[in-house]
N, C-alpha and C. Protein backbone atom coordinates (compact mmCIF):
# COMPACT_ATOMS: atom_id res chain seq x y z
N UNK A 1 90.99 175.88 118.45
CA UNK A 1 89.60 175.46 118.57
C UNK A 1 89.10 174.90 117.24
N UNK A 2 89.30 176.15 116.20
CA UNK A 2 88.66 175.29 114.85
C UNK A 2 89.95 173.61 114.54
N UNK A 3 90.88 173.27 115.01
CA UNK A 3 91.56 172.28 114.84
C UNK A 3 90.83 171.39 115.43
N UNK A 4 90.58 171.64 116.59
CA UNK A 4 89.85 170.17 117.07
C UNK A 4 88.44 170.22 116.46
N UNK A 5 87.72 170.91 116.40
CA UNK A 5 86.47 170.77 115.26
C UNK A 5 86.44 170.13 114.12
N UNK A 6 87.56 170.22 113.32
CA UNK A 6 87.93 169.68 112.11
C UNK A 6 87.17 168.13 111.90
N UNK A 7 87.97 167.11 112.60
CA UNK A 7 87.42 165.67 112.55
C UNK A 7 85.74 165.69 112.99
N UNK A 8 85.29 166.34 113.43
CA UNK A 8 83.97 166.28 113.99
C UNK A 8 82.98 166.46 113.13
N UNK A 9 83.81 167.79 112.20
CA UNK A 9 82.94 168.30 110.79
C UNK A 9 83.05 166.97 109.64
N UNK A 10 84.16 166.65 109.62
CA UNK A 10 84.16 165.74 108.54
C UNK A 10 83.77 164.56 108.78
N UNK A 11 83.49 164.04 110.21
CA UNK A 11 82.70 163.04 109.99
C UNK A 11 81.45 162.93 110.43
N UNK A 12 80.96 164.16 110.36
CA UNK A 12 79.26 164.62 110.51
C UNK A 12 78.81 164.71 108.94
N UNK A 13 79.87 165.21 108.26
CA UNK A 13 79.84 164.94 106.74
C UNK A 13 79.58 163.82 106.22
N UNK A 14 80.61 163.20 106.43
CA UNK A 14 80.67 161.55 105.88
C UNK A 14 79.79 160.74 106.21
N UNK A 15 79.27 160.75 107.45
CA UNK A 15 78.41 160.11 108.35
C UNK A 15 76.78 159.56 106.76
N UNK A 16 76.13 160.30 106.49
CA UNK A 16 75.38 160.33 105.51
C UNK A 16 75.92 158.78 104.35
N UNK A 17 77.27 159.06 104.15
CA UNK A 17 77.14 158.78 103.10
C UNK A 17 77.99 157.10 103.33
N UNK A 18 78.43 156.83 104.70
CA UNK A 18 78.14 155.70 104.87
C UNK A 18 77.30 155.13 105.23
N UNK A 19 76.28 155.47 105.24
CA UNK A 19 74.82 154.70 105.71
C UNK A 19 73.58 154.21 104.55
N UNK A 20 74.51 154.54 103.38
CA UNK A 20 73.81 153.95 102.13
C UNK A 20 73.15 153.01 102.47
N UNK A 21 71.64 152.87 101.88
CA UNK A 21 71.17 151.57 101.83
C UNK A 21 70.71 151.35 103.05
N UNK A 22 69.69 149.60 103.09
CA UNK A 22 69.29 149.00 104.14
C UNK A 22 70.73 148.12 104.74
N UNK A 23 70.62 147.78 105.75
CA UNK A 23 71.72 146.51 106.34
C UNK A 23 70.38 145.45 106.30
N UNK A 24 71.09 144.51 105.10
CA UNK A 24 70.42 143.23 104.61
C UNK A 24 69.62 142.44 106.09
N UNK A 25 70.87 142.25 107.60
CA UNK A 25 70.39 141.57 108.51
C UNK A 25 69.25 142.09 109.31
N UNK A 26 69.09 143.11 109.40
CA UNK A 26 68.35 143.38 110.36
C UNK A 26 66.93 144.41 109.89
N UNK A 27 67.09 144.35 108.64
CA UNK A 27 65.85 144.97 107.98
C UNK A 27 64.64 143.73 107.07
N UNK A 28 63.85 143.14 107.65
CA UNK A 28 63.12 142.37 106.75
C UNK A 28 62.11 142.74 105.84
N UNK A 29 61.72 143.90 105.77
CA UNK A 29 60.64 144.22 104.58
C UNK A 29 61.35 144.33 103.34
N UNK A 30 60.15 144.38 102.12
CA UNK A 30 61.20 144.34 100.59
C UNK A 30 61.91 145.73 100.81
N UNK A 31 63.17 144.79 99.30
CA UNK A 31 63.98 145.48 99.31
C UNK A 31 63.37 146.44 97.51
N UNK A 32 63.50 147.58 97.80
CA UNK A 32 62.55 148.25 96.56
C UNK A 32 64.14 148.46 95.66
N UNK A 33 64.05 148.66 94.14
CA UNK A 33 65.03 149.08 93.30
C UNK A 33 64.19 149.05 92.24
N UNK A 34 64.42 150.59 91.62
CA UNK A 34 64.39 150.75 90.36
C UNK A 34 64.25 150.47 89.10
N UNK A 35 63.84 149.78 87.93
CA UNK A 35 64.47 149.11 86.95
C UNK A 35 65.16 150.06 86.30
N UNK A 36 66.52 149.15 85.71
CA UNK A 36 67.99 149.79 85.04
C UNK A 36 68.45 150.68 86.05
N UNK A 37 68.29 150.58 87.23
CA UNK A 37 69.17 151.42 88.49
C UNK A 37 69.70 150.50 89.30
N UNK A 38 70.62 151.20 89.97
CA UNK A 38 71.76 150.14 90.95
C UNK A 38 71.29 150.58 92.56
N UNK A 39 71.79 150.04 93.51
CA UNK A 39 71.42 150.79 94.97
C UNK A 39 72.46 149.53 95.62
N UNK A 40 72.99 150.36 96.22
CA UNK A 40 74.04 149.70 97.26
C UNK A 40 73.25 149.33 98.86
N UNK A 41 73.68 147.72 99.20
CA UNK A 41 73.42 147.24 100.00
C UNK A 41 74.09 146.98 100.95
N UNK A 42 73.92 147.17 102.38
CA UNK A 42 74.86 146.75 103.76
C UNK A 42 74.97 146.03 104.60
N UNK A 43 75.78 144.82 104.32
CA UNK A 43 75.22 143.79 104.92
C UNK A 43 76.50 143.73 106.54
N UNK A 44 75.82 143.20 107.72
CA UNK A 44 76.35 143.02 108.86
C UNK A 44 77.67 142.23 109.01
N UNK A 45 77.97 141.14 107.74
CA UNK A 45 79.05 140.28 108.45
C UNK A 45 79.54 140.18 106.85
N UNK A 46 80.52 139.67 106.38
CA UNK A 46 80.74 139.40 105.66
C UNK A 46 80.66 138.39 104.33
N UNK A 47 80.12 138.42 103.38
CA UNK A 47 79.69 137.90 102.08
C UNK A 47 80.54 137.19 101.49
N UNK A 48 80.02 135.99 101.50
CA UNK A 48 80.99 134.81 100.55
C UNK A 48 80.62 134.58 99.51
N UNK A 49 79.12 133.82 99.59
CA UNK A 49 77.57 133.88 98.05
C UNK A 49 76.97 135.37 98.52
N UNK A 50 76.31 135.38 96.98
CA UNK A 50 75.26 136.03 96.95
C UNK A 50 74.30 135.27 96.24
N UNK A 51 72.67 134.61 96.20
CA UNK A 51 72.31 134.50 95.36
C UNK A 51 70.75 135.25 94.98
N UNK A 52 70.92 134.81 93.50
CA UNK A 52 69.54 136.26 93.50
C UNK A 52 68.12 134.73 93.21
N UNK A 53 67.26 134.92 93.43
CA UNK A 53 66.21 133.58 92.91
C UNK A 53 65.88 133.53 91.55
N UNK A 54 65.45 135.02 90.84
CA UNK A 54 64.80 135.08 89.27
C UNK A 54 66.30 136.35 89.10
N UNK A 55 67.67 136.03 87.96
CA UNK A 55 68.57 136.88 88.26
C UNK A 55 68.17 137.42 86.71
N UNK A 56 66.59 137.35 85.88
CA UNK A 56 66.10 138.12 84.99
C UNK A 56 65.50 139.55 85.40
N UNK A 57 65.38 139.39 87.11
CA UNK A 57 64.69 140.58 87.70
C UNK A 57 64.96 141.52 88.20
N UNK A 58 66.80 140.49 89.17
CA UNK A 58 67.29 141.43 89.77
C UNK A 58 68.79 141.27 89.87
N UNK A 59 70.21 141.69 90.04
CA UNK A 59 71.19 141.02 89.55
C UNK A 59 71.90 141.37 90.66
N UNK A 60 72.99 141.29 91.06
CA UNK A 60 73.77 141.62 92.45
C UNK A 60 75.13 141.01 92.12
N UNK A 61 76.25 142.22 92.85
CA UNK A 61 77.48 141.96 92.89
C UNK A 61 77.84 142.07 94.19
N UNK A 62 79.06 141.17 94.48
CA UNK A 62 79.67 141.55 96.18
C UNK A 62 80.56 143.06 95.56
N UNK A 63 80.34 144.62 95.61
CA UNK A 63 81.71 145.27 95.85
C UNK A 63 82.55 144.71 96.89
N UNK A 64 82.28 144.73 98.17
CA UNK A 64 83.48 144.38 99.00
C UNK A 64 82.58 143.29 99.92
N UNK A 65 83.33 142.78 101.19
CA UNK A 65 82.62 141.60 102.01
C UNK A 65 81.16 142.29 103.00
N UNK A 66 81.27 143.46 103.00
CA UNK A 66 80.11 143.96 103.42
C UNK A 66 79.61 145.08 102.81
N UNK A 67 80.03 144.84 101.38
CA UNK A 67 79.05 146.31 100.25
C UNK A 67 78.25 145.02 99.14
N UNK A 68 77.04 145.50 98.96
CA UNK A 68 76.64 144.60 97.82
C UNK A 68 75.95 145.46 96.71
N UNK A 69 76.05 145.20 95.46
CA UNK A 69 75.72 146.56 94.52
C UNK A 69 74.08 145.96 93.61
N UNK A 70 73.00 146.00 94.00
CA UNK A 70 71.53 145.48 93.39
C UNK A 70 71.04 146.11 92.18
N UNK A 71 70.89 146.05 91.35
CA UNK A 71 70.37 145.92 90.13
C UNK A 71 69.10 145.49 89.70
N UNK A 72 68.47 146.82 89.39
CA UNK A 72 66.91 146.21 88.78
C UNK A 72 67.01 146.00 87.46
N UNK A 73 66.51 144.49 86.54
CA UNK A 73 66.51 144.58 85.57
C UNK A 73 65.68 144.08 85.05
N UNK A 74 64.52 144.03 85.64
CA UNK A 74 62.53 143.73 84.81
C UNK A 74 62.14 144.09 85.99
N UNK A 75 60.57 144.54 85.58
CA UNK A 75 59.93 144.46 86.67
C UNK A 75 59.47 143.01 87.38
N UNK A 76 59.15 143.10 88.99
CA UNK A 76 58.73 141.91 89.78
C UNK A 76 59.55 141.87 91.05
N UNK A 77 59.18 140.77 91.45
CA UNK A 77 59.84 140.25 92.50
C UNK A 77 60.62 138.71 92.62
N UNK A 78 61.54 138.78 93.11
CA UNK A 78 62.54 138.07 93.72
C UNK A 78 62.86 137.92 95.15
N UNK A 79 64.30 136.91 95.44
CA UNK A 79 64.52 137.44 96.92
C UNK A 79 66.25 137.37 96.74
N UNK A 80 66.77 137.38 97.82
CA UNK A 80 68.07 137.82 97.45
C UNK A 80 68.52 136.82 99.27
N UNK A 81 69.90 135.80 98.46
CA UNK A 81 70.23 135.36 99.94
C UNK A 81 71.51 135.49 99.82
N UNK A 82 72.05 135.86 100.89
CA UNK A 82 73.55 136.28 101.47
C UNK A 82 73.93 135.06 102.50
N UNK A 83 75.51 134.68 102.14
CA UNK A 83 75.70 133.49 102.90
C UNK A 83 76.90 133.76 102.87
N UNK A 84 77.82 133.89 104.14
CA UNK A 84 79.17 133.33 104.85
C UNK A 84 80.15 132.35 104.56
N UNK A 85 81.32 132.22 104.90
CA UNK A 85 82.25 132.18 103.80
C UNK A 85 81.86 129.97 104.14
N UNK A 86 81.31 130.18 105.53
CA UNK A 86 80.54 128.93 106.44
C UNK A 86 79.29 128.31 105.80
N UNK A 87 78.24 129.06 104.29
CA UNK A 87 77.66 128.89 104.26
C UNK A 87 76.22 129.14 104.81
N UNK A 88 76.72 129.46 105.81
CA UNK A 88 75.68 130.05 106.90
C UNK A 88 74.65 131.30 106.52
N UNK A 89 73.37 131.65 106.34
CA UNK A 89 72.50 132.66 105.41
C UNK A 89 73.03 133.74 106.45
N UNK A 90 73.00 135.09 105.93
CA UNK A 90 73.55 136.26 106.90
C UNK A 90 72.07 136.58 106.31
N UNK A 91 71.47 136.99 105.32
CA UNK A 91 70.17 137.15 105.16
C UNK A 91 69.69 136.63 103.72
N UNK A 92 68.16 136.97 104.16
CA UNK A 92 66.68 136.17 103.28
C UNK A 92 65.82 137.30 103.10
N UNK A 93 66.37 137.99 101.69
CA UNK A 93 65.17 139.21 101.69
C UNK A 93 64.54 139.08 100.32
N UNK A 94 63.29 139.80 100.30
CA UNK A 94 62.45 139.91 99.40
C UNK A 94 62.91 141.13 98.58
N UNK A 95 63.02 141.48 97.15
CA UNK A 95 63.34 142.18 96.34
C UNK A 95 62.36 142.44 95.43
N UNK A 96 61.95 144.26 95.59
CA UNK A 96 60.75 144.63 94.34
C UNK A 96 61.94 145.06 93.49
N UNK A 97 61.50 144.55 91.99
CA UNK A 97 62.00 145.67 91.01
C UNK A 97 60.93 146.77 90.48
N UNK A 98 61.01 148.08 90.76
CA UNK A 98 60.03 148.81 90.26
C UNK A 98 60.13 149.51 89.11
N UNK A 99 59.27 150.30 88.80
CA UNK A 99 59.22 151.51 87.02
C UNK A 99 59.39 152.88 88.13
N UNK A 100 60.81 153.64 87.82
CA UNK A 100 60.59 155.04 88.19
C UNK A 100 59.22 155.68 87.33
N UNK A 101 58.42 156.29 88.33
CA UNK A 101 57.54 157.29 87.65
C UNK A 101 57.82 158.08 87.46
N UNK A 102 58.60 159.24 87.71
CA UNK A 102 58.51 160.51 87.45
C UNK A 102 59.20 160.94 85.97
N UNK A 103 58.98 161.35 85.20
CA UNK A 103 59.78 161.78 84.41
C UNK A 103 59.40 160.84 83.04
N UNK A 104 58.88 159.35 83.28
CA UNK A 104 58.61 158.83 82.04
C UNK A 104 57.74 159.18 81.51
N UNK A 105 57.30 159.17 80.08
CA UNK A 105 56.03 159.34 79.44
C UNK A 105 55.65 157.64 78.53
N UNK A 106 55.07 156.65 78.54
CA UNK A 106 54.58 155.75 77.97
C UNK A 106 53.89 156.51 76.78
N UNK A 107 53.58 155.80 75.79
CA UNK A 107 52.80 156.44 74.45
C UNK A 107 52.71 154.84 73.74
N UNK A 108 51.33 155.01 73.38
CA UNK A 108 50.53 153.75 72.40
C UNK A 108 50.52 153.65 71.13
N UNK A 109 51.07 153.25 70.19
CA UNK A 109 50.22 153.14 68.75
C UNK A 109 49.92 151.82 68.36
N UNK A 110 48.59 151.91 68.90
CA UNK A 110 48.34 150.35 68.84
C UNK A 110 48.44 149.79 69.95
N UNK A 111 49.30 148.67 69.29
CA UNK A 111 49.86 147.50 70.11
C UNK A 111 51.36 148.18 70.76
N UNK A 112 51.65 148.65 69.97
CA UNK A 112 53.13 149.11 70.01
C UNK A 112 53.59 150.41 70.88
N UNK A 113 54.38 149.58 71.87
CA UNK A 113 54.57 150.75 73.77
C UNK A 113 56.02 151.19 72.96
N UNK A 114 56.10 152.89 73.34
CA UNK A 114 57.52 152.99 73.09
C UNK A 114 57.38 154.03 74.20
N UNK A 115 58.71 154.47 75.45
CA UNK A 115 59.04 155.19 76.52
C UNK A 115 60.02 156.57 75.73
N UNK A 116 59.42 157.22 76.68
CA UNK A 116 60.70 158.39 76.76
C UNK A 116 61.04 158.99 78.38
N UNK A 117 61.90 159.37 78.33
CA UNK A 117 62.02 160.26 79.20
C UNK A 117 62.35 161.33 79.37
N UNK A 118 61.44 162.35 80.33
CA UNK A 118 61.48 163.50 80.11
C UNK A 118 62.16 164.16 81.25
N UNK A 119 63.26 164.67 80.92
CA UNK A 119 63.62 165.78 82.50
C UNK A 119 64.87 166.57 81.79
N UNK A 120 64.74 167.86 81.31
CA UNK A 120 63.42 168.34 81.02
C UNK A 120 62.86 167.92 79.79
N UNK A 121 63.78 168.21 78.73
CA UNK A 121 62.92 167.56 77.43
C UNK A 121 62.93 166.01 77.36
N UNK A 122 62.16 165.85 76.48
CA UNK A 122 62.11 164.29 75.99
C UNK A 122 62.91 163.55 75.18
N UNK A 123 63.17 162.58 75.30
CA UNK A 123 64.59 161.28 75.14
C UNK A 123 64.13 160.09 75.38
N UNK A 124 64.18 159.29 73.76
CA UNK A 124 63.70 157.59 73.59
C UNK A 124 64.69 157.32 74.69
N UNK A 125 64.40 156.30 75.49
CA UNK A 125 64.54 155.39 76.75
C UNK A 125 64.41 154.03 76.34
N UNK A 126 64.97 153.05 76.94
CA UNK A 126 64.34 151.57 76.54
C UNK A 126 64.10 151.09 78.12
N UNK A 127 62.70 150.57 77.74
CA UNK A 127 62.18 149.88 78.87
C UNK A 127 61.52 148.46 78.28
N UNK A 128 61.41 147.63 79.84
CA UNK A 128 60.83 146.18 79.63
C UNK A 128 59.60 146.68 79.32
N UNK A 129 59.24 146.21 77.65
CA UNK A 129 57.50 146.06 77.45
C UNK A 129 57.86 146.57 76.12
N UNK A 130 58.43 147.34 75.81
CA UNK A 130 58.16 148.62 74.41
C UNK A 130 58.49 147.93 73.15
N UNK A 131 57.85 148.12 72.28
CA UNK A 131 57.64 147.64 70.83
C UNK A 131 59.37 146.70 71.03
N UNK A 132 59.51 145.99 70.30
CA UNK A 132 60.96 145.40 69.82
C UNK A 132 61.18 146.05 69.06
N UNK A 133 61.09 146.51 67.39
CA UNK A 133 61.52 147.30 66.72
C UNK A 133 61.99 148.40 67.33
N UNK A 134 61.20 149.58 68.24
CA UNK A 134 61.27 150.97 68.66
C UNK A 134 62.58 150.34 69.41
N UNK A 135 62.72 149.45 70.42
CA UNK A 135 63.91 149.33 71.06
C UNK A 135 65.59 148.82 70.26
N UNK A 136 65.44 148.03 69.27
CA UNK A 136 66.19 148.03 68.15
C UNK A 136 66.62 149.02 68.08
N UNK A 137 65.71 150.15 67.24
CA UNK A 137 66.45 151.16 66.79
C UNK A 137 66.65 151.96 67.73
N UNK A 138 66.53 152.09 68.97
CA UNK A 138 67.25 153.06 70.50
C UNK A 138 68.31 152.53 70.61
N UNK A 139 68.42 151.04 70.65
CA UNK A 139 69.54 150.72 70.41
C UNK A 139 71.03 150.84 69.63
N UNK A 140 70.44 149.93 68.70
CA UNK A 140 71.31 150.80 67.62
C UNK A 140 72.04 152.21 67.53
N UNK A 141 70.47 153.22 67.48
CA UNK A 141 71.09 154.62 67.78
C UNK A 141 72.02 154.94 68.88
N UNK A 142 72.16 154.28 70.16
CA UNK A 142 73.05 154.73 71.07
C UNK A 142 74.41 153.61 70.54
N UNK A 143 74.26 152.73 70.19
CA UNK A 143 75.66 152.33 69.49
C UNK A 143 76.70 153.14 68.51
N UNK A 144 75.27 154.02 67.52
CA UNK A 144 76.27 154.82 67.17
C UNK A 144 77.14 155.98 67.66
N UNK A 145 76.13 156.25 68.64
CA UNK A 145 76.37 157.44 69.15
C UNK A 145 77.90 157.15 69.99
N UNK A 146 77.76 156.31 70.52
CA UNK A 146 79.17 155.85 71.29
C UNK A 146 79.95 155.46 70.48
N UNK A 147 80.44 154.59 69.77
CA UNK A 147 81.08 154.51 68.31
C UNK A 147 81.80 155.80 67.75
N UNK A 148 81.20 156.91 67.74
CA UNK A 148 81.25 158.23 66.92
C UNK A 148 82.18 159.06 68.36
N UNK A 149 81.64 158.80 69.31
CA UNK A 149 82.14 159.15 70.76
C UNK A 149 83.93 158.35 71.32
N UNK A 150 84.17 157.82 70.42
CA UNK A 150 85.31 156.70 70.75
C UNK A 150 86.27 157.22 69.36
């Protein structure tokens, strides 16, 4: 009995975790992502192009002919078109890039925006907007840190 159960459990399991994401064809409202986060996309037929409209906002890779991997990288909007090996659009969607809220803290001096993030303690972050200098040196600092890590 538990033998034939077996396949049933594991793909009541799995089940979840192929259903990542919207399927590009048949969902038309925006597509929401993160900025500096990825989210996997599912598209119905298979992917020849991808193209993104503003690819300062939002960036996209084919993983496979029906996985696509989205990338927020400023805030705004874009759209995102998927086309067949025929040329043919498989889809025409609208793309938000958003700011996770939870966990950031923004802070002012001045003119000058610098981010952290907090979960639990606090950690310089680089986000679109924050001083250039403050992001320089986040920069930098995680260069060394990886450098020293290698």
């Amino acid at each position: 009995m538990l033998r034939q159960l077996r396949p049933l459990v594991v793909a009541l399991f799995l089940a979840p975790m192929l259903l990542v994401g919207p399927a590009l064809a048949t969902d038309t409202s925006p597509i929401s992502v993160k900025v500096n986060m990825a989210r996997i996309l599912r598209i119905s037929s298979p992917a020849a192009t991808v193209i993104i409209g503003n690819p300062g906002v939002a960036d996209v890779t084919i993983q496979d002919p029906l996985t696509l991997v989205l990338t927020g990288k400023s805030y705004g909007q874009t759209n995102i078109i998927v086309l067949d090996k025929g040329g043919n659009p498989i889809a025409d969607t609208l793309v938000e890039v958003v700011q996770e809220q939870a966990d950031i803290v923004t802070m002012y001096n001045g003119q000058a925006r610098s981010t952290v993030a907090c979960a639990p303690s606090c950690a310089p972050t680089v986000m679109v907007g924050d001083d250039p200098n403050y992001t320089t040196t986040i920069v930098q600092s995680m260069g060394m840190v990886q450098g020293i890590a290698q």
